[in-house]
N, C-alpha and C. Protein backbone atom coordinates (compact mmCIF):
# COMPACT_ATOMS: atom_id res chain seq x y z
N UNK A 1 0.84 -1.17 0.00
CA UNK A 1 0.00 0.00 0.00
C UNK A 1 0.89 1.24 0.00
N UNK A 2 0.59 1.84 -0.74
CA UNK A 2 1.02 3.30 -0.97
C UNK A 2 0.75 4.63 -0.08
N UNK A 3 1.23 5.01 0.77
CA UNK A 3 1.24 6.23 1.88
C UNK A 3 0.69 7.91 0.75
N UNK A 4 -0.06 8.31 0.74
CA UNK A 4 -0.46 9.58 -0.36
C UNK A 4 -0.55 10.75 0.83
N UNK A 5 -1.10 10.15 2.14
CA UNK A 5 -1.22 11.09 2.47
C UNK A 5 -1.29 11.48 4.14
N UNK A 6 -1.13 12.78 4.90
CA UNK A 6 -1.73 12.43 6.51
C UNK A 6 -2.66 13.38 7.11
N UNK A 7 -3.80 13.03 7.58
CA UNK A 7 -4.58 13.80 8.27
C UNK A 7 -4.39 13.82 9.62
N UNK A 8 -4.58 14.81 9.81
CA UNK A 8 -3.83 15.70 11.84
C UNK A 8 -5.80 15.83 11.94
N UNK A 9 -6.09 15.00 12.65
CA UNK A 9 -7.75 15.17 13.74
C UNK A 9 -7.07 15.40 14.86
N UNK A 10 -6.83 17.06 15.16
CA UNK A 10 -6.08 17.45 16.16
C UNK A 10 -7.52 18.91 16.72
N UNK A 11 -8.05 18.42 17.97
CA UNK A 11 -9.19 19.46 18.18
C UNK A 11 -8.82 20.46 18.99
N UNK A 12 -8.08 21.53 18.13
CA UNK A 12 -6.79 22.38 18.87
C UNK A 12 -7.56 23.58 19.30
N UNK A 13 -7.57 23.90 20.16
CA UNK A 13 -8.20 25.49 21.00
C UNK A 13 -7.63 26.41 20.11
N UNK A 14 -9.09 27.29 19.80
CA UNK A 14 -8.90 28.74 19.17
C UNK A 14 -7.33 29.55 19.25
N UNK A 15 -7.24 29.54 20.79
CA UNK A 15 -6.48 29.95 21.58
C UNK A 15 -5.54 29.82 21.48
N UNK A 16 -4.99 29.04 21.09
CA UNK A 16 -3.69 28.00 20.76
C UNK A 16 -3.48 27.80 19.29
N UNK A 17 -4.23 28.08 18.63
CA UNK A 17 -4.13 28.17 16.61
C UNK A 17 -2.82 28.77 16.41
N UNK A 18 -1.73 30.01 16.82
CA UNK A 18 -0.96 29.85 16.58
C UNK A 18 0.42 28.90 17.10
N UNK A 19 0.18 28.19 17.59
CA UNK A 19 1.63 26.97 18.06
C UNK A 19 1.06 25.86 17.28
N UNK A 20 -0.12 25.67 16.94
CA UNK A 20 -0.65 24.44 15.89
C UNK A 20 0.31 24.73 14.54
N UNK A 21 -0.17 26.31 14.68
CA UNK A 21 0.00 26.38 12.88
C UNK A 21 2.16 26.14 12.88
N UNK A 22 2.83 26.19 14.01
CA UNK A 22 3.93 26.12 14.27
C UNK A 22 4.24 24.88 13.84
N UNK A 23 2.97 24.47 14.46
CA UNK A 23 3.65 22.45 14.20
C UNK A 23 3.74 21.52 12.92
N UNK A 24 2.40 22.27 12.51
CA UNK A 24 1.56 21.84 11.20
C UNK A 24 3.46 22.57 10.06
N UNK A 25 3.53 23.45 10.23
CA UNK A 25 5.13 23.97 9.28
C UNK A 25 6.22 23.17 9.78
N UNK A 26 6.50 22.70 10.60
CA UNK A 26 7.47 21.95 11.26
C UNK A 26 7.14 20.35 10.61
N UNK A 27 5.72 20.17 10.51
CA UNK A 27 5.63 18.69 9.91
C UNK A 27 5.57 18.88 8.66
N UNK A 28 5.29 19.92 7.72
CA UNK A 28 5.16 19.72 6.94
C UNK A 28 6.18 19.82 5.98
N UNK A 29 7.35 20.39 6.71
CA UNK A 29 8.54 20.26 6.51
C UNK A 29 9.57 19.35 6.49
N UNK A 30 9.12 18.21 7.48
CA UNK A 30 9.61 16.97 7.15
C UNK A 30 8.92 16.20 6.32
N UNK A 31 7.53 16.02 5.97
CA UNK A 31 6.91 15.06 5.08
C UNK A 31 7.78 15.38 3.59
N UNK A 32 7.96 14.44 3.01
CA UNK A 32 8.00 14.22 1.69
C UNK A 32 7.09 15.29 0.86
N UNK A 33 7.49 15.55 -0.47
CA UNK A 33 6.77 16.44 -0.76
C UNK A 33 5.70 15.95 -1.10
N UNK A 34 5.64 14.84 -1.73
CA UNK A 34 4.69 14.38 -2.66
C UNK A 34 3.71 14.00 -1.08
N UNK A 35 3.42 13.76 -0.26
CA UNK A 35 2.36 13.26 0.31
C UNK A 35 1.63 14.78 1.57
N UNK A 36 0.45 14.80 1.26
CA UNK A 36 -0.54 15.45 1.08
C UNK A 36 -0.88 15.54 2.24
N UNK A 37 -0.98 17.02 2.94
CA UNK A 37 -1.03 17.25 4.76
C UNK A 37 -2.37 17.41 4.79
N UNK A 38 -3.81 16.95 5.66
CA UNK A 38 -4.72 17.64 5.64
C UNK A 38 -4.78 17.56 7.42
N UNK A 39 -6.28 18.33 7.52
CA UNK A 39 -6.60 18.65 8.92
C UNK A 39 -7.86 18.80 9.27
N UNK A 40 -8.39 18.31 10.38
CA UNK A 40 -9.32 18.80 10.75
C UNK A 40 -9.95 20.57 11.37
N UNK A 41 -10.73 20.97 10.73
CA UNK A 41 -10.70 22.19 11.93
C UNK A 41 -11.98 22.47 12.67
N UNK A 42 -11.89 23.24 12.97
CA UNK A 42 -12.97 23.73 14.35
C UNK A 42 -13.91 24.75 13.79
N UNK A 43 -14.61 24.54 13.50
CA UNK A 43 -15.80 26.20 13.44
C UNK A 43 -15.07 27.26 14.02
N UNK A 44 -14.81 27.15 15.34
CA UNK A 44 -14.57 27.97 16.01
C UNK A 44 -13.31 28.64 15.72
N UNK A 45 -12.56 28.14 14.65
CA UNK A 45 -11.68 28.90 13.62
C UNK A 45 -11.94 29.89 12.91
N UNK A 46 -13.28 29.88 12.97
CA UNK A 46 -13.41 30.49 11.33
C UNK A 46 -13.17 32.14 11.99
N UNK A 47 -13.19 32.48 13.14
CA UNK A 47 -12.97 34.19 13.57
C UNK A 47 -12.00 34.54 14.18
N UNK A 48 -10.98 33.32 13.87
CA UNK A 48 -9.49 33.63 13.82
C UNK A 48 -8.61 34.11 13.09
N UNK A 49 -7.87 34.98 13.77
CA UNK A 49 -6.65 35.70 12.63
C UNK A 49 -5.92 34.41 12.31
N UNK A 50 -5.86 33.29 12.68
CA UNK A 50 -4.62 32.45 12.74
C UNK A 50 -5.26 31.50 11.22
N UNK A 51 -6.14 31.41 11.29
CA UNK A 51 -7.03 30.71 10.40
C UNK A 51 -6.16 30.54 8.82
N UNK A 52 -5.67 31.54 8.09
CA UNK A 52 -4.98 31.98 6.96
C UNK A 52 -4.22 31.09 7.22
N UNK A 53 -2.95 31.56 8.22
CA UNK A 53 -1.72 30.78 8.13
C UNK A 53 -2.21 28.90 8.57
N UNK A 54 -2.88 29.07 9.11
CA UNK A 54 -2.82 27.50 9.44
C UNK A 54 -3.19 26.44 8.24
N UNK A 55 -4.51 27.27 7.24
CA UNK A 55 -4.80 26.85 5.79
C UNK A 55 -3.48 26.87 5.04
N UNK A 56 -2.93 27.58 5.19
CA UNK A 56 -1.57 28.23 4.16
C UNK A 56 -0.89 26.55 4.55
N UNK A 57 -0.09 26.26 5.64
CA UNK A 57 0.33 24.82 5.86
C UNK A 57 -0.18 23.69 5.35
N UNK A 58 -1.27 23.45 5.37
CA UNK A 58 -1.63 22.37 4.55
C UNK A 58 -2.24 22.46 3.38
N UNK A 59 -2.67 21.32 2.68
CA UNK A 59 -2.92 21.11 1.52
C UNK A 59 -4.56 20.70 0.99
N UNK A 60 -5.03 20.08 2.58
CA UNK A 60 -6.52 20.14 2.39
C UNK A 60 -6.80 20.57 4.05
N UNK A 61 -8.30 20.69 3.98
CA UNK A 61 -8.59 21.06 5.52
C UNK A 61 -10.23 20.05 5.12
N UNK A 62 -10.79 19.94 6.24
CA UNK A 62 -12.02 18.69 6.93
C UNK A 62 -12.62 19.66 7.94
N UNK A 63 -13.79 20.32 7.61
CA UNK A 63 -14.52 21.41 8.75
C UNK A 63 -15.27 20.64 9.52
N UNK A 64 -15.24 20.32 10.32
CA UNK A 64 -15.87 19.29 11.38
C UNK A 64 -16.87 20.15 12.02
N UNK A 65 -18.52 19.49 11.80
CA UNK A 65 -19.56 20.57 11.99
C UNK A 65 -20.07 19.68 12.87
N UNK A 66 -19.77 18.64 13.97
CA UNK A 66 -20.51 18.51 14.64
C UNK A 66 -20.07 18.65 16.02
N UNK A 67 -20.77 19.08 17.34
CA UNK A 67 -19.72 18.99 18.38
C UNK A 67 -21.37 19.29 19.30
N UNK A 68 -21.11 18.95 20.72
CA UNK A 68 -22.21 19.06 21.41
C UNK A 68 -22.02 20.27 22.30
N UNK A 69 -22.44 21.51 21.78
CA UNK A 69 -22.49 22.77 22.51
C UNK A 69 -23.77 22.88 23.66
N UNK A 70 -25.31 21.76 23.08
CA UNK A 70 -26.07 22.01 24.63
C UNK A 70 -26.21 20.46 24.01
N UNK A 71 -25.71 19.40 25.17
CA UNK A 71 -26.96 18.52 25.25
C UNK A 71 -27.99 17.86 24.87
N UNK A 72 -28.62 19.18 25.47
CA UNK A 72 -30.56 18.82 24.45
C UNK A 72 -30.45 18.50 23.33
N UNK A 73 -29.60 19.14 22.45
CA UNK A 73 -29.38 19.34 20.95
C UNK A 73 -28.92 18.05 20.53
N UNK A 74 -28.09 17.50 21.15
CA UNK A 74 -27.41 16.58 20.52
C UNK A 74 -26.24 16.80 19.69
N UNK A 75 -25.87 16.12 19.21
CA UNK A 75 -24.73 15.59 18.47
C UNK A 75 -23.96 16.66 17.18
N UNK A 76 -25.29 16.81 16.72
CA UNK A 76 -25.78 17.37 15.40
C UNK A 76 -27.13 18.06 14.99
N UNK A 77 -26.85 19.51 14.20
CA UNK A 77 -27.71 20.29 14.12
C UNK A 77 -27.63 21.28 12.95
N UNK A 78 -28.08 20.53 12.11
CA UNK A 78 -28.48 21.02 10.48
C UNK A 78 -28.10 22.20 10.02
N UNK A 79 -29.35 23.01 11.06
CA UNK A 79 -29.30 24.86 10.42
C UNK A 79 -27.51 25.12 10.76
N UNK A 80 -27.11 24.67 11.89
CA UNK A 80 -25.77 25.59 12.12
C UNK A 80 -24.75 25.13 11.68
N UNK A 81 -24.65 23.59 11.06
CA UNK A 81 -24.17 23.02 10.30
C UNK A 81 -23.90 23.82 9.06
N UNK A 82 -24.84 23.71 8.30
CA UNK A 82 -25.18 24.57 7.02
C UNK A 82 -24.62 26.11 6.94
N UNK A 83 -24.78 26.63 7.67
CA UNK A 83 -24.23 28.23 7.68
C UNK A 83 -22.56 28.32 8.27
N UNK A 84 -22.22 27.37 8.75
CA UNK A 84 -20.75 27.03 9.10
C UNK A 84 -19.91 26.66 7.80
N UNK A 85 -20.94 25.84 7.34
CA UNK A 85 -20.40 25.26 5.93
C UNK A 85 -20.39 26.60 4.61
N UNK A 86 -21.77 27.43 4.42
CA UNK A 86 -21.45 28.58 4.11
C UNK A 86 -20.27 29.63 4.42
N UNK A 87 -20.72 29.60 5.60
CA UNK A 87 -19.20 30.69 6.61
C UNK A 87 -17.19 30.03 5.52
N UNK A 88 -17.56 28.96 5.21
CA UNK A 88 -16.35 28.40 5.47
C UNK A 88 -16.08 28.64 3.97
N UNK A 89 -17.13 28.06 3.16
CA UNK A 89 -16.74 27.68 1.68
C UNK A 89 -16.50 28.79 1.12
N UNK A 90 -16.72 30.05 1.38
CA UNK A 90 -16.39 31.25 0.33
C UNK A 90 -14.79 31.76 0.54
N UNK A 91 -14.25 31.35 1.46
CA UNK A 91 -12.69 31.80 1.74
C UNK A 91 -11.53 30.46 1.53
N UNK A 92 -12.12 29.26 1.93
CA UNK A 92 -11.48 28.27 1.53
C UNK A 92 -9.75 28.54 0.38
N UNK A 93 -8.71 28.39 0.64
CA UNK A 93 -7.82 28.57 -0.02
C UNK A 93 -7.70 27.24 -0.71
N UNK A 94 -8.35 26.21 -0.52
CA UNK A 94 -8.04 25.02 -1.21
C UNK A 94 -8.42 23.96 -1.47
N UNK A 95 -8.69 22.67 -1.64
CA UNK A 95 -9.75 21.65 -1.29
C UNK A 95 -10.31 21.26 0.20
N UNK A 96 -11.43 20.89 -0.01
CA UNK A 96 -11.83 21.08 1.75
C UNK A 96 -13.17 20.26 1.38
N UNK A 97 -13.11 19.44 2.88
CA UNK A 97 -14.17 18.73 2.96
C UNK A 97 -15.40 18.71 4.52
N UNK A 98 -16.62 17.96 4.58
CA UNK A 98 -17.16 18.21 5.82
C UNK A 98 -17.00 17.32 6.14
N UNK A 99 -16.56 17.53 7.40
CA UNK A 99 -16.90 16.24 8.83
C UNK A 99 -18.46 15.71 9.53
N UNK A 100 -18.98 14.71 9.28
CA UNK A 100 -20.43 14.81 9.69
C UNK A 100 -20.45 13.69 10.58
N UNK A 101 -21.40 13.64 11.55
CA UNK A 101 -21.23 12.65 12.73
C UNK A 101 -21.91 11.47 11.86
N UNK A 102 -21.00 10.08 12.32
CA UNK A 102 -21.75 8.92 11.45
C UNK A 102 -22.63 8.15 12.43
């Protein structure tokens, strides 16, 4: 089997986006060129200054829209799903995919 590529499901605090984006250049500096960095990210990225540079490091990003903010709600929740996914897709620097709870 052939190695193409590595995904980082790393659920890194807003807060902390810049020492990620440190690491994410540090690995991506050792990978081979040819194999393909992606990442998970956080919604809660999207109103970060750090956001740019951390896209800039890799090669794809995975917007992970589900997370349990109340409880009641559950798991997963459509409308805010959807407008996250809006929020996200018009700035996107590159291929990008959604994370959906299975």
């Amino acid at each position: 089997m052939r190695v193409t590529g590595v995904e980082i499901d790393y659920d890194c605090a807003t807060s902390r986006l810049a020492d990620y984006v440190v690491f994410l250049r540090n690995l991506r500096a050792r990978l081979a060129p040819d194999l393909r960095l992606s990442i998970t990210m956080l919604p809660t990225w999207l109103d970060s200054a750090q956001l740019e540079q951390a896209l800039a490091a890799v090669d794809e990003s995975v917007l992970q829209v589900h997370a349990v903010l109340d409880p009641a709600l559950g798991l997963f929740e459509a409308k805010r799903a959807r407008a996250r996914v809006r929020a996200y897709g018009g700035g996107a620097p590159h291929g990008w995919r959604v994370a959906l709870p299975a």
